[in-house]
Protein backbone atom coordinates (compact mmCIF):
# COMPACT_ATOMS: atom_id res chain seq x y z
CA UNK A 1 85.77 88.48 107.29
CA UNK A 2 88.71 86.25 106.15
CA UNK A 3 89.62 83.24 108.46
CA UNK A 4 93.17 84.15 109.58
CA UNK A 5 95.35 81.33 108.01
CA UNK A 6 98.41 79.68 110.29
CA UNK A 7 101.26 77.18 108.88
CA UNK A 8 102.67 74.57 111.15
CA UNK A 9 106.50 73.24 110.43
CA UNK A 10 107.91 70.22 112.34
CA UNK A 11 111.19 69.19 111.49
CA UNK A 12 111.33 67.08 114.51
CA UNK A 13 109.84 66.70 117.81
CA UNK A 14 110.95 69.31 120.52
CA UNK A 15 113.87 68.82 122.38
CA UNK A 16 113.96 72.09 123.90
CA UNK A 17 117.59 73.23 122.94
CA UNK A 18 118.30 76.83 121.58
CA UNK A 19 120.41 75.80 119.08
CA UNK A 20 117.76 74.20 116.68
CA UNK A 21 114.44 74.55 115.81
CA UNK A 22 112.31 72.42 115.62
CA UNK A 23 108.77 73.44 115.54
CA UNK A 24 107.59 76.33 114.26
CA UNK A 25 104.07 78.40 113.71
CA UNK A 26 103.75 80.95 111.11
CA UNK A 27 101.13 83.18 110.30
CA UNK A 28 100.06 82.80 106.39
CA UNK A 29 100.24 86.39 105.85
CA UNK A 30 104.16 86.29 106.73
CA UNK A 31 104.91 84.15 104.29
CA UNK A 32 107.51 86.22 101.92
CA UNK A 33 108.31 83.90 99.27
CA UNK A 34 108.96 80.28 97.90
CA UNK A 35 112.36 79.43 96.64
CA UNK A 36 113.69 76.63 94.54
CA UNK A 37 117.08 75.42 96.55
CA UNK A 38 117.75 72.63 94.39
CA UNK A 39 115.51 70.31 91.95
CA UNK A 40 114.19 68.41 95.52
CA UNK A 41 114.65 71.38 98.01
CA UNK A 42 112.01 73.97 98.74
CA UNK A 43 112.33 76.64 100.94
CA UNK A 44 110.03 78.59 101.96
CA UNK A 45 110.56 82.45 103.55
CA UNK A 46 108.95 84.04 106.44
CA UNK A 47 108.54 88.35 107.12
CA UNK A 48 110.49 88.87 110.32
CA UNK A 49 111.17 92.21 111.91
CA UNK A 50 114.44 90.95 113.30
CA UNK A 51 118.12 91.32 111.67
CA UNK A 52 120.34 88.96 111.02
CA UNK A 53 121.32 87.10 114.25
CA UNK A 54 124.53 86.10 115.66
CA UNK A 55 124.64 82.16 113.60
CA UNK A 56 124.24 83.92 110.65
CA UNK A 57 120.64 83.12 109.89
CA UNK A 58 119.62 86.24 107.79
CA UNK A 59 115.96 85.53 106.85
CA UNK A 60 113.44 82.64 109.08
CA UNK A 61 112.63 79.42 106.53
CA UNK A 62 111.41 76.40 106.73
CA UNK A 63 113.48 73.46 104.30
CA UNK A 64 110.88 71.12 102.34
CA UNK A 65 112.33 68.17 100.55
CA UNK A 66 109.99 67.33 97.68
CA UNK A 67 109.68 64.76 94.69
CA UNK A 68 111.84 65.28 91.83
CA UNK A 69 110.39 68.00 89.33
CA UNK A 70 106.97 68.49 91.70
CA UNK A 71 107.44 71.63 92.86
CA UNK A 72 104.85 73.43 90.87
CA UNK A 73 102.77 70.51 92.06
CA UNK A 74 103.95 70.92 96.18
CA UNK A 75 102.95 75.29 95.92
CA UNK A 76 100.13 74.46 94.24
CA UNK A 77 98.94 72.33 97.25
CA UNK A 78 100.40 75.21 99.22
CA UNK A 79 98.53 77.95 98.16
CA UNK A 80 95.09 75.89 97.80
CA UNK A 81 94.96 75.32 101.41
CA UNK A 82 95.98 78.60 102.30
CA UNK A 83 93.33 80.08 100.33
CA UNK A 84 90.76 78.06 100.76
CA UNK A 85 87.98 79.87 102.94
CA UNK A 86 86.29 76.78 104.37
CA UNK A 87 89.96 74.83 105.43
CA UNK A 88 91.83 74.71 109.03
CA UNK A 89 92.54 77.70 110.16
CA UNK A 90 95.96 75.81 111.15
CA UNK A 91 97.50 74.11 108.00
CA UNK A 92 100.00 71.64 108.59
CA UNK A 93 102.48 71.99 105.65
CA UNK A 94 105.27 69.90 106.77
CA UNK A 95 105.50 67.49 110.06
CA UNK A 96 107.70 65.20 110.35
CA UNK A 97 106.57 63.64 114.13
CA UNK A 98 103.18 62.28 112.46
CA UNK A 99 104.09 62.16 108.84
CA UNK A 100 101.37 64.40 107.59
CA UNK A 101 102.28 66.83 104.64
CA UNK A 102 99.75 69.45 102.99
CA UNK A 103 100.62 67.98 99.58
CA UNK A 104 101.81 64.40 98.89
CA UNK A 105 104.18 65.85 96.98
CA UNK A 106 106.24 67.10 100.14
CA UNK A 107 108.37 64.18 101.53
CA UNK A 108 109.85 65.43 104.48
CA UNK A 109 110.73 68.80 106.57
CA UNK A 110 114.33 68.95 106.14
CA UNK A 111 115.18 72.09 108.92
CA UNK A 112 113.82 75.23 110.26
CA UNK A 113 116.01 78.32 110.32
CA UNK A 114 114.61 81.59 112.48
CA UNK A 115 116.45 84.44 113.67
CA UNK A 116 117.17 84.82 116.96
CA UNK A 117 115.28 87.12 119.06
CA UNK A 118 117.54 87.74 121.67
């Protein structure tokens, strides 16, 4: 049986105000895509079951800033720990408290976006 995969996003540490995010936990299988923002921004989409929420946040993502032209560099860093079968279970992608990234292409977590649940 597959070792169920988790990704960890900290774009700061917890402050506990509703009006940002700031850490999140995702499971790897909710993942829905990677997207290209700009030649130093990647964002990556989560699956949610929720619709859009009242700030306008239509679809949960975490912001990556990367190095200049390394994003096929920063998802393949991605994807290898995700699929490797003897990794963490919980794969720190982006945390910006302790400075650890999953690839050293990955400078910084830039923001985390969900929907709200209430």
């Amino acid at each position: 049986m597959a070792k169920a995969k988790h990704l960890y996003f900290a774009a700061a540490a917890p402050d506990g105000t509703a009006s940002t995010e700031e850490v999140i936990m995702v499971p790897a299988t909710q993942v829905s895509h990677y997207e290209m923002a700009s030649a130093t921004s990647l964002r990556i989409y989560f699956n949610s079951n929720q619709e859009q929420d009242l700030s306008g946040v239509d679809s949960a993502h975490a912001v990556l800033t990367i190095a200049s032209g390394k994003y096929k560099e920063a998802l393949t860093d991605i994807a290898t720990a995700i699929a490797d079968p003897y990794g963490d279970s919980l794969i720190t992608v982006a945390d910006e408290v302790n400075s650890k990234y999953v690839s050293t292409h990955i400078t910084a977590c830039a923001s985390i976006a969900v929907v709200d649940a209430s």
